[in-house]
C-alpha atoms as a PDB file:
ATOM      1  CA  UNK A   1       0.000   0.000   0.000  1.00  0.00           C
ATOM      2  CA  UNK A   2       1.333   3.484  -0.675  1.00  0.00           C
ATOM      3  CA  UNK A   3      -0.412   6.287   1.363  1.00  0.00           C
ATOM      4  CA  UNK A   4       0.777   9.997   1.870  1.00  0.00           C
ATOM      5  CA  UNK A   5      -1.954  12.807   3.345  1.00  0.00           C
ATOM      6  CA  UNK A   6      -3.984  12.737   0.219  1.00  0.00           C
ATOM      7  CA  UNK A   7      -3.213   9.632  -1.376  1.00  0.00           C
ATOM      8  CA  UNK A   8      -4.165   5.742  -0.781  1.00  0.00           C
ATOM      9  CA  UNK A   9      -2.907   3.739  -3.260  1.00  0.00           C
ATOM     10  CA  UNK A  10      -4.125  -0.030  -3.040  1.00  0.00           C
ATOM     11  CA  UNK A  11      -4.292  -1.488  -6.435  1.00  0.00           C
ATOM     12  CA  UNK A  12      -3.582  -4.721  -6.595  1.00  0.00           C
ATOM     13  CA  UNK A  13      -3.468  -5.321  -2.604  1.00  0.00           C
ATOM     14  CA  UNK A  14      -5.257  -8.862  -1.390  1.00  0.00           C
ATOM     15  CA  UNK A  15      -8.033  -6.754   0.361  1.00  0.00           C
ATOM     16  CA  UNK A  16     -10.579 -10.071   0.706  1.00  0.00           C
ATOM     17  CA  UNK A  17     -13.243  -8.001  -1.123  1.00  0.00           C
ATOM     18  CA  UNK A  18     -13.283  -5.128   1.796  1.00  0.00           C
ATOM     19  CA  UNK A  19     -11.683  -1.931   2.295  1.00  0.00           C
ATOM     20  CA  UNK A  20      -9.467  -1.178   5.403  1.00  0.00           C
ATOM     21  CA  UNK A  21     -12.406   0.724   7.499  1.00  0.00           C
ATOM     22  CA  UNK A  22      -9.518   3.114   8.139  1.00  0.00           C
ATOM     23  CA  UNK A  23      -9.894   4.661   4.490  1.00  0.00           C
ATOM     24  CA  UNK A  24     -13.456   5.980   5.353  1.00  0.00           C
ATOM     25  CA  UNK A  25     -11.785   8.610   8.368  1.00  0.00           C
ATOM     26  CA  UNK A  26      -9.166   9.885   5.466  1.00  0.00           C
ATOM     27  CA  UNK A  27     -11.887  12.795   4.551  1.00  0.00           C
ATOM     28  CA  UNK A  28      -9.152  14.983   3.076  1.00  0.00           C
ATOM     29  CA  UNK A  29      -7.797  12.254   0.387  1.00  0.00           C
ATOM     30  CA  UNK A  30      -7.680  13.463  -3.396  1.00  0.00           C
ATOM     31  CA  UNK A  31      -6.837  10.079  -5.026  1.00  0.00           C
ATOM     32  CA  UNK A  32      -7.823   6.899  -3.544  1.00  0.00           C
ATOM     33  CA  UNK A  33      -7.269   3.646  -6.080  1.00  0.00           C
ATOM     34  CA  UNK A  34      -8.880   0.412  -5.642  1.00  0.00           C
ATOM     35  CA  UNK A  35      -7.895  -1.281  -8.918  1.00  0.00           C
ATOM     36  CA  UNK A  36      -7.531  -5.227  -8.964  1.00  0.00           C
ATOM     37  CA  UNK A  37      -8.289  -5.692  -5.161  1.00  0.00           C
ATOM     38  CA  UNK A  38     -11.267  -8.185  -5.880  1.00  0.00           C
ATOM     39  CA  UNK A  39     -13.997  -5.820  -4.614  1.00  0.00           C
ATOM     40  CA  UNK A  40     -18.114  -6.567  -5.347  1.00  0.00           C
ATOM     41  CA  UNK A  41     -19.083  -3.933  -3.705  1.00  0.00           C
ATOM     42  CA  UNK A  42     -18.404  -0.337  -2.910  1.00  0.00           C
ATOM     43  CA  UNK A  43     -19.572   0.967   0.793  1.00  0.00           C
ATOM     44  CA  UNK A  44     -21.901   4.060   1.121  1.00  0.00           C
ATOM     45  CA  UNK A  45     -19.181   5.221   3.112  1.00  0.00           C
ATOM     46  CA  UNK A  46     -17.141   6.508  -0.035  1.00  0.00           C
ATOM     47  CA  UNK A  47     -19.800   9.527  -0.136  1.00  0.00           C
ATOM     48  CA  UNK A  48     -17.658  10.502   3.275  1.00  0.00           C
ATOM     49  CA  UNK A  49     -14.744  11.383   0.894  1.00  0.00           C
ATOM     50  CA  UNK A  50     -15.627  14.192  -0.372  1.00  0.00           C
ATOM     51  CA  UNK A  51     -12.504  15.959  -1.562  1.00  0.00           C
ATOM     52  CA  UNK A  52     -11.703  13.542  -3.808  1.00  0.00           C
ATOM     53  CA  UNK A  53     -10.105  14.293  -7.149  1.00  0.00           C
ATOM     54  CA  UNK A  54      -9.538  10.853  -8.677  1.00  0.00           C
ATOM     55  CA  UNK A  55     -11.309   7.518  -8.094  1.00  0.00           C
ATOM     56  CA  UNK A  56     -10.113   4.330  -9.580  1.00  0.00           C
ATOM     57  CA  UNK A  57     -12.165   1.289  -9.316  1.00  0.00           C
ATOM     58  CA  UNK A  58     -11.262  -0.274 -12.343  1.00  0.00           C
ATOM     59  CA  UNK A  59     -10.616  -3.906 -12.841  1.00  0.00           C
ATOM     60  CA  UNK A  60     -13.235  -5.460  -9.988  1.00  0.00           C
ATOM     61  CA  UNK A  61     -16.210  -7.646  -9.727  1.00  0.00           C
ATOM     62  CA  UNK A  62     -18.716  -4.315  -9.170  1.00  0.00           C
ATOM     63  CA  UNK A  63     -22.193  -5.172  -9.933  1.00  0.00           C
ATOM     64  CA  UNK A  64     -23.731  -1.587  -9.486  1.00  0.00           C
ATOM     65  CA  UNK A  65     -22.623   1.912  -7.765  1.00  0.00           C
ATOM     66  CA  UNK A  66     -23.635   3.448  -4.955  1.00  0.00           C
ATOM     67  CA  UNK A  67     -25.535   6.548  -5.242  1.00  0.00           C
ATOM     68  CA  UNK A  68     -23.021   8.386  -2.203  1.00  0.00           C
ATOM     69  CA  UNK A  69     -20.921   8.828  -5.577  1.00  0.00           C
ATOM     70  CA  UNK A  70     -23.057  11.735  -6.201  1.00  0.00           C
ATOM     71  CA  UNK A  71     -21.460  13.116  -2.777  1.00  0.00           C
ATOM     72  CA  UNK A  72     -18.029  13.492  -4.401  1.00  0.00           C
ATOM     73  CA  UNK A  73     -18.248  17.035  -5.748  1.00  0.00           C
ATOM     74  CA  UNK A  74     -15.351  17.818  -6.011  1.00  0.00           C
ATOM     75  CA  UNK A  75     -13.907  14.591  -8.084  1.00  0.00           C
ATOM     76  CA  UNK A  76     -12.397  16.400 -11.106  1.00  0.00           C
ATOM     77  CA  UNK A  77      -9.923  14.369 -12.513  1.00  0.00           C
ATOM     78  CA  UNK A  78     -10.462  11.022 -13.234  1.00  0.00           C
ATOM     79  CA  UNK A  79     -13.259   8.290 -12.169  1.00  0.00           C
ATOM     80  CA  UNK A  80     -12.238   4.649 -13.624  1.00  0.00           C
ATOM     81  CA  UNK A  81     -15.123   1.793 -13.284  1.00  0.00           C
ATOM     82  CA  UNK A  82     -13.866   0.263 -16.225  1.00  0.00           C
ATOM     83  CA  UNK A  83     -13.453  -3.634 -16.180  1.00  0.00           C
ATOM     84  CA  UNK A  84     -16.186  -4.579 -13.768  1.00  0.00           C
ATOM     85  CA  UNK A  85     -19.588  -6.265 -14.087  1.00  0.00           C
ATOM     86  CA  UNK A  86     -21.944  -2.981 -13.804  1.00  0.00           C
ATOM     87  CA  UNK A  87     -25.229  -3.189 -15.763  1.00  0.00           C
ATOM     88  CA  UNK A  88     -26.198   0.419 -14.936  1.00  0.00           C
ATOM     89  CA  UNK A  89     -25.155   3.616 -13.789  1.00  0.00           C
ATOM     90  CA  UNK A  90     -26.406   5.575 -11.225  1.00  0.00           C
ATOM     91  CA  UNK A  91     -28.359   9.026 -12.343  1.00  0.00           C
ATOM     92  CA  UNK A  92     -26.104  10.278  -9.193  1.00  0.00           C
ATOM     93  CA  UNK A  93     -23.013  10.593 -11.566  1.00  0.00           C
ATOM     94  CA  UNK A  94     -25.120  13.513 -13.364  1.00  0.00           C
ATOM     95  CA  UNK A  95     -23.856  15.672 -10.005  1.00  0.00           C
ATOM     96  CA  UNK A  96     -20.344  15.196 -10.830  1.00  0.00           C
ATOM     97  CA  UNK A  97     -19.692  18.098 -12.914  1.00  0.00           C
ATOM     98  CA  UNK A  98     -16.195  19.206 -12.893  1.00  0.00           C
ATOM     99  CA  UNK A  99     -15.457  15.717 -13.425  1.00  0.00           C
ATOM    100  CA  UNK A 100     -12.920  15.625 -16.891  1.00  0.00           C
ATOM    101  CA  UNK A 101     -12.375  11.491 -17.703  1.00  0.00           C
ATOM    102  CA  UNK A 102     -15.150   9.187 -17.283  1.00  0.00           C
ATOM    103  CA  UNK A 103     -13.716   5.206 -18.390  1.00  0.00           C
ATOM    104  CA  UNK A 104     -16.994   3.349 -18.061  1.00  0.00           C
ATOM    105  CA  UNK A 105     -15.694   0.396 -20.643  1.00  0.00           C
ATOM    106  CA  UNK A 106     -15.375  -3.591 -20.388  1.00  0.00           C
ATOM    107  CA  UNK A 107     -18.881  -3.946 -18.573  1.00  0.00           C
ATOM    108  CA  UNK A 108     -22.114  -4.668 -19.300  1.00  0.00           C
ATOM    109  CA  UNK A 109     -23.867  -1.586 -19.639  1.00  0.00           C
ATOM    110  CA  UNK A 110     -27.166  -1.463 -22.415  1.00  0.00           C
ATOM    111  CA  UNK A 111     -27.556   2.036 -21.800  1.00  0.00           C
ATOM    112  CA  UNK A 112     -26.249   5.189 -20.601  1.00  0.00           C
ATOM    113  CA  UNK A 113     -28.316   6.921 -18.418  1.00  0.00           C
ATOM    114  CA  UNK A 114     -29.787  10.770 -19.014  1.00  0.00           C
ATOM    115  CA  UNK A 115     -27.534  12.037 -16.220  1.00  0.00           C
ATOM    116  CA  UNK A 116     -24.152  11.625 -18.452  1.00  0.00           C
ATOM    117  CA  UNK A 117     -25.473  14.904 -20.518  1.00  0.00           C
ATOM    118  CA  UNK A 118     -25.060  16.842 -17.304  1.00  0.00           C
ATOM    119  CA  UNK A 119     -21.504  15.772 -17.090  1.00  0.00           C
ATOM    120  CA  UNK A 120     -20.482  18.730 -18.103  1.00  0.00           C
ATOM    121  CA  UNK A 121     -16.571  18.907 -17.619  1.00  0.00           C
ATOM    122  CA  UNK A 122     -15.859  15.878 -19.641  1.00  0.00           C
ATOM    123  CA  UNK A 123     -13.474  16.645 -21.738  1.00  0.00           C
ATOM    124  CA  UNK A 124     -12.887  12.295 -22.359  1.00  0.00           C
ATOM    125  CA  UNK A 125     -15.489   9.303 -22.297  1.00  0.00           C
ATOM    126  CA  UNK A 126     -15.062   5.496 -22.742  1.00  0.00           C
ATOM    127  CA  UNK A 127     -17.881   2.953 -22.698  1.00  0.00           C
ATOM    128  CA  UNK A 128     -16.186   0.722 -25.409  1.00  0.00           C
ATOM    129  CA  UNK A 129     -16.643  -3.051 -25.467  1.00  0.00           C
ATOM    130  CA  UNK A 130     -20.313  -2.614 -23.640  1.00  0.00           C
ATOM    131  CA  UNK A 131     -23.899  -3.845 -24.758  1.00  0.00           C
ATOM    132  CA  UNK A 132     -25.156  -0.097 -26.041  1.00  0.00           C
ATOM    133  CA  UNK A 133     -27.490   0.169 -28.230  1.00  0.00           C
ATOM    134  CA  UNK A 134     -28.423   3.935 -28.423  1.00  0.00           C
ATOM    135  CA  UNK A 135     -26.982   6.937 -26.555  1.00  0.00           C
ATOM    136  CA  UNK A 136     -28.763   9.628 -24.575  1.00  0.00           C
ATOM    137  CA  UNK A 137     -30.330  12.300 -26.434  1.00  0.00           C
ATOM    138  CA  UNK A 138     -28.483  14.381 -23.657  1.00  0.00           C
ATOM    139  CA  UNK A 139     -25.187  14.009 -25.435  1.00  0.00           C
ATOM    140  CA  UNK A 140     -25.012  16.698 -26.920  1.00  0.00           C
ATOM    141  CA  UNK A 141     -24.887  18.218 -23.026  1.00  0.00           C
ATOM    142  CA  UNK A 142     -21.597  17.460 -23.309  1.00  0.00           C
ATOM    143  CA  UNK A 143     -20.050  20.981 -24.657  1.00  0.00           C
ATOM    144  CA  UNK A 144     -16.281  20.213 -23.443  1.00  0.00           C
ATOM    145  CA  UNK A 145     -16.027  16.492 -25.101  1.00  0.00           C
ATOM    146  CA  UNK A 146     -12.970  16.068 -27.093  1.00  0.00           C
ATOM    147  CA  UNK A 147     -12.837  12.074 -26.982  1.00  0.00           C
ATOM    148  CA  UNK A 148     -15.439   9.972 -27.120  1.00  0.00           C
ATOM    149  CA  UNK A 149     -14.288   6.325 -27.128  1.00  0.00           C
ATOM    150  CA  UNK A 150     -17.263   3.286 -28.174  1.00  0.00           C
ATOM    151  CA  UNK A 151     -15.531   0.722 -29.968  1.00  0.00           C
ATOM    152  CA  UNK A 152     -17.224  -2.778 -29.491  1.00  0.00           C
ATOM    153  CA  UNK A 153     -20.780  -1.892 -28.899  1.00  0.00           C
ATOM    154  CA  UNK A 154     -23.910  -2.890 -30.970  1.00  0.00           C
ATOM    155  CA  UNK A 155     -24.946   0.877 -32.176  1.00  0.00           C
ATOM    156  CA  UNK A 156     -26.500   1.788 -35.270  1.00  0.00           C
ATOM    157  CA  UNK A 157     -26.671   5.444 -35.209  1.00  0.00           C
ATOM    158  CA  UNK A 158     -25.941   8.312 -32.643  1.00  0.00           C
ATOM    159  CA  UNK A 159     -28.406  11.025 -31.379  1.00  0.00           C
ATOM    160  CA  UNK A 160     -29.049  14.143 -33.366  1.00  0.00           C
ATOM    161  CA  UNK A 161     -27.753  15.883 -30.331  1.00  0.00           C
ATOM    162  CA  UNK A 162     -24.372  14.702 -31.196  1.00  0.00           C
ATOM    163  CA  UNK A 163     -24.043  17.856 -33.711  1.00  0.00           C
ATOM    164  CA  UNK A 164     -23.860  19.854 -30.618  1.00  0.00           C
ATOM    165  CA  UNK A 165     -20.123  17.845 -29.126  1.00  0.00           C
ATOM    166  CA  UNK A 166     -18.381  21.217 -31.308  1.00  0.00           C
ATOM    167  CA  UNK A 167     -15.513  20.679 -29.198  1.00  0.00           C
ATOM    168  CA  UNK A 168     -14.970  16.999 -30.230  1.00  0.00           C
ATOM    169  CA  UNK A 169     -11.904  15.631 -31.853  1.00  0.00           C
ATOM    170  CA  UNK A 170     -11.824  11.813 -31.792  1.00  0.00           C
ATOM    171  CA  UNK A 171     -14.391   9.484 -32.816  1.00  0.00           C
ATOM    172  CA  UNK A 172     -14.322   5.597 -31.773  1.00  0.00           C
ATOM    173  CA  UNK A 173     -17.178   3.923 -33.571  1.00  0.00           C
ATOM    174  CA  UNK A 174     -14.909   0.915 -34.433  1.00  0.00           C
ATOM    175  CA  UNK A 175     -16.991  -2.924 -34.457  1.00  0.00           C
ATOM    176  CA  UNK A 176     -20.264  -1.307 -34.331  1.00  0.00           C
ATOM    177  CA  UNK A 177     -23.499  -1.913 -36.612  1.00  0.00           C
ATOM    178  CA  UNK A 178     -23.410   1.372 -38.684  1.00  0.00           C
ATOM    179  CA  UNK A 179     -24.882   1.092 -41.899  1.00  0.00           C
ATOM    180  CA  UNK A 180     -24.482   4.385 -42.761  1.00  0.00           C
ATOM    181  CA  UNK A 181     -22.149   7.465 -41.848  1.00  0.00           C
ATOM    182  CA  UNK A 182     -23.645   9.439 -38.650  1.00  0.00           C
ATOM    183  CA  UNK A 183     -25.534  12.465 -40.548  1.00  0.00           C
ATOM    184  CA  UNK A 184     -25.066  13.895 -36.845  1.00  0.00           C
ATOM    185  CA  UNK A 185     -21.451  14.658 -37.780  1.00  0.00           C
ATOM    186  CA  UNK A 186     -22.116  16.782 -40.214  1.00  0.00           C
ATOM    187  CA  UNK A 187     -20.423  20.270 -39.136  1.00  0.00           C
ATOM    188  CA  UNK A 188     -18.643  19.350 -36.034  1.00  0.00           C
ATOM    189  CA  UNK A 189     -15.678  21.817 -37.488  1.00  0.00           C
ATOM    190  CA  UNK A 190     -13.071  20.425 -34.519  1.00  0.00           C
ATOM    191  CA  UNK A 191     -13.298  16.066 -35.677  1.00  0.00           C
ATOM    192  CA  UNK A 192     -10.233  14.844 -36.262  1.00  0.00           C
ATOM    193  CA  UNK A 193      -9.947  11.325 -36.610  1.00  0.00           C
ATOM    194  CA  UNK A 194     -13.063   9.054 -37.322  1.00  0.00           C
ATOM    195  CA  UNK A 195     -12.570   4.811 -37.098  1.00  0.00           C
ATOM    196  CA  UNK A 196     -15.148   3.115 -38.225  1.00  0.00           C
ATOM    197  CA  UNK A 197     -13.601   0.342 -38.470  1.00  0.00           C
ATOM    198  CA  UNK A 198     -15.699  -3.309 -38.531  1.00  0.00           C
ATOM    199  CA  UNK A 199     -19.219  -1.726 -39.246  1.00  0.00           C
ATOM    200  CA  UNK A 200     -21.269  -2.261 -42.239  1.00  0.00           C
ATOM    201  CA  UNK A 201     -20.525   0.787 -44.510  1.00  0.00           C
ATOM    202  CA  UNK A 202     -21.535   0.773 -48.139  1.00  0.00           C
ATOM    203  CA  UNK A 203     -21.085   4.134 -48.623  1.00  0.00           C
ATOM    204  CA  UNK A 204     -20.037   7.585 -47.744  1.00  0.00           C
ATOM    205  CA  UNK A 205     -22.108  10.820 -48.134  1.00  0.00           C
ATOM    206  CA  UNK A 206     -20.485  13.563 -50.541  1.00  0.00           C
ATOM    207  CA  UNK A 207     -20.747  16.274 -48.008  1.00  0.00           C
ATOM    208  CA  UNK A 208     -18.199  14.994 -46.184  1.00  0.00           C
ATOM    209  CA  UNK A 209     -15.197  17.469 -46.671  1.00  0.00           C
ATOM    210  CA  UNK A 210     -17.265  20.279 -46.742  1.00  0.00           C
ATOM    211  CA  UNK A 211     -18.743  19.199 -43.657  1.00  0.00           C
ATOM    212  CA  UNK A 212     -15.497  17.988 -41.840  1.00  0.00           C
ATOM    213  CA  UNK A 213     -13.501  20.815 -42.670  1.00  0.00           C
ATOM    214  CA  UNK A 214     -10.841  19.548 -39.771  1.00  0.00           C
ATOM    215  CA  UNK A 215     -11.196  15.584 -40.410  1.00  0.00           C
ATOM    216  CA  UNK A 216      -7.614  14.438 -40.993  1.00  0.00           C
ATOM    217  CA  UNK A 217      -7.924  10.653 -40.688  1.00  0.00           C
ATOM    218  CA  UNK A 218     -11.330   8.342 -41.871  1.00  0.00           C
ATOM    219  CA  UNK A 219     -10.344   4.685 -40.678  1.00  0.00           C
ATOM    220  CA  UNK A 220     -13.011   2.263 -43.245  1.00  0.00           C
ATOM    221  CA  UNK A 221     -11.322  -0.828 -43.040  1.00  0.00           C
ATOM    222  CA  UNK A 222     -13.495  -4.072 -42.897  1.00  0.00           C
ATOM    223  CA  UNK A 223     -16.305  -2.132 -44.179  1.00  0.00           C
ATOM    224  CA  UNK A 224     -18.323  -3.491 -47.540  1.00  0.00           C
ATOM    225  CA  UNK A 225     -17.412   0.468 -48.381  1.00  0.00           C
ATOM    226  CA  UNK A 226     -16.407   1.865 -51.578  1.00  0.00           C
ATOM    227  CA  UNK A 227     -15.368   5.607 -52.061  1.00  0.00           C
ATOM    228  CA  UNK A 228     -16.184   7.346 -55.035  1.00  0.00           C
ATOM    229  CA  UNK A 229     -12.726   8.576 -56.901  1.00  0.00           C
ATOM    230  CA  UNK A 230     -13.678  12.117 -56.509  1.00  0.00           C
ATOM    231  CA  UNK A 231     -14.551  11.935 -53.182  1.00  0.00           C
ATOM    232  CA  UNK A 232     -11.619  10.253 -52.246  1.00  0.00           C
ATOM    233  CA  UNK A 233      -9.655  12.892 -54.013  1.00  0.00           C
ATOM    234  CA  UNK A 234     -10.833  15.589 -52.589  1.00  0.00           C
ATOM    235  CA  UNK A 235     -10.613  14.213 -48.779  1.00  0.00           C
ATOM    236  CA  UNK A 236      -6.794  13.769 -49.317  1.00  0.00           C
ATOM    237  CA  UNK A 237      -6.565  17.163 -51.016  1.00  0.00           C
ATOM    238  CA  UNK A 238      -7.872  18.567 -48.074  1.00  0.00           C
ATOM    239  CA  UNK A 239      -4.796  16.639 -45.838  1.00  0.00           C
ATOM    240  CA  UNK A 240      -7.729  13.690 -44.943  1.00  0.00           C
ATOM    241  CA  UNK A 241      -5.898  10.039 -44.968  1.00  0.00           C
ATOM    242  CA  UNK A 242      -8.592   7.933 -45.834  1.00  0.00           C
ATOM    243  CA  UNK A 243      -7.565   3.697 -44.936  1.00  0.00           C
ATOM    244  CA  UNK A 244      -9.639   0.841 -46.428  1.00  0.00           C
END
């Protein structure tokens, strides 16, 4: 274990599924990590830590979170659940709104819940390799996103309110079910880099470099996709790599 004032580090520490009741009293810690210790369950108690900063609970056997997350205010760095068995999470992470990184991937969420679009500080989200379906129409909430991260999920389309993510830069959409190019990308002037990789692409639409006027690389490969000669010409003209 390493622990100074504000830290507790325990990641990877045989804990036998509970945390040293001793953590609970440390109400002036800003990074407490509880990766790989085996837990199933995370105590109400963590709502007593309240100047948190950074919580890492990734790489457990968590089923669901508590709702005392929503007592963690001041948690502006980084909150890792990634790697754990959660089905859901809790409308109480909608409080958290300084928060910046959000890692929510490797579990077995179907949906994210309204409260993410009042996650307003995120400047980075990851829910890859989940069971999603469709995202929030809140989304678009979301005014500080730069990274959104989905790879490995069962979506078809994104919200319309994804047009409003203006600060957005990278795009995961990699082994998803997309048919079609999101039309709710059209005019996000800040995207970057796209992957679609592993989807089901026929097609792109022409509007594309108009559209994208920042897009610099359009990963296609393992898509049933073929790009028109002009259209292809004109993305690399623009300084667009385009892979297939």
């Amino acid at each position: 274990m390493t622990t100074t004032d504000d830290v507790v580090n325990l990641w990877r520490q045989d804990l036998g599924g509970e945390i040293p009741a001793e953590v609970w009293e440390r109400t002036g810690l800003r990074v407490l990590i509880l990766a790989e210790v085996g837990l199933r369950r995370l105590p109400a108690e963590i709502g007593r830590l309240r100047a948190l900063s950074t919580l890492d609970l990734g790489h457990n056997r968590l089923t669901e979170l508590p709702v005392e997350l929503g007592e963690l205010k001041e948690l502006d760095g980084f909150l890792y659940v990634h790697d754990n068995e959660l089905t859901e999470l809790p409308d109480a992470l909608g409080v958290l709104t300084r928060l910046r990184y959000l890692n929510a991937g490797e579990n077995r969420l179907t949906a994210l819940p309204e409260a993410v679009g009042r996650m307003t500080g995120l400047i980075e989200l990851r829910a890859q390799h989940n069971r999603l379906t469709a995202l929030p129409d809140t989304l678009g909430g979301l005014a500080r996103l730069r990274e959104l991260w989905l790879r490995g999920n069962p979506l078809t389309h994104l919200p319309a309110s994804t047009a409003d993510l203006r600060e957005l830069r990278h795009l995961d959409l990699r082994e998803n079910a997309f048919t079609d190019f999101p039309v709710a990308l059209a005019g996000l002037p800040l995207l970057r880099h796209v992957d679609l990789r592993a989807n089901g692409l026929t097609s792109l639409p022409d509007w594309l470099p108009e559209r994208l006027p920042s897009l610099e690389k359009l990963d296609l490969r393992w898509n049933p996709c073929e790009v028109p000669a002009g259209l292809m010409a004109e993305l690399e003209r623009r300084g667009c790599v385009v892979l297939l």
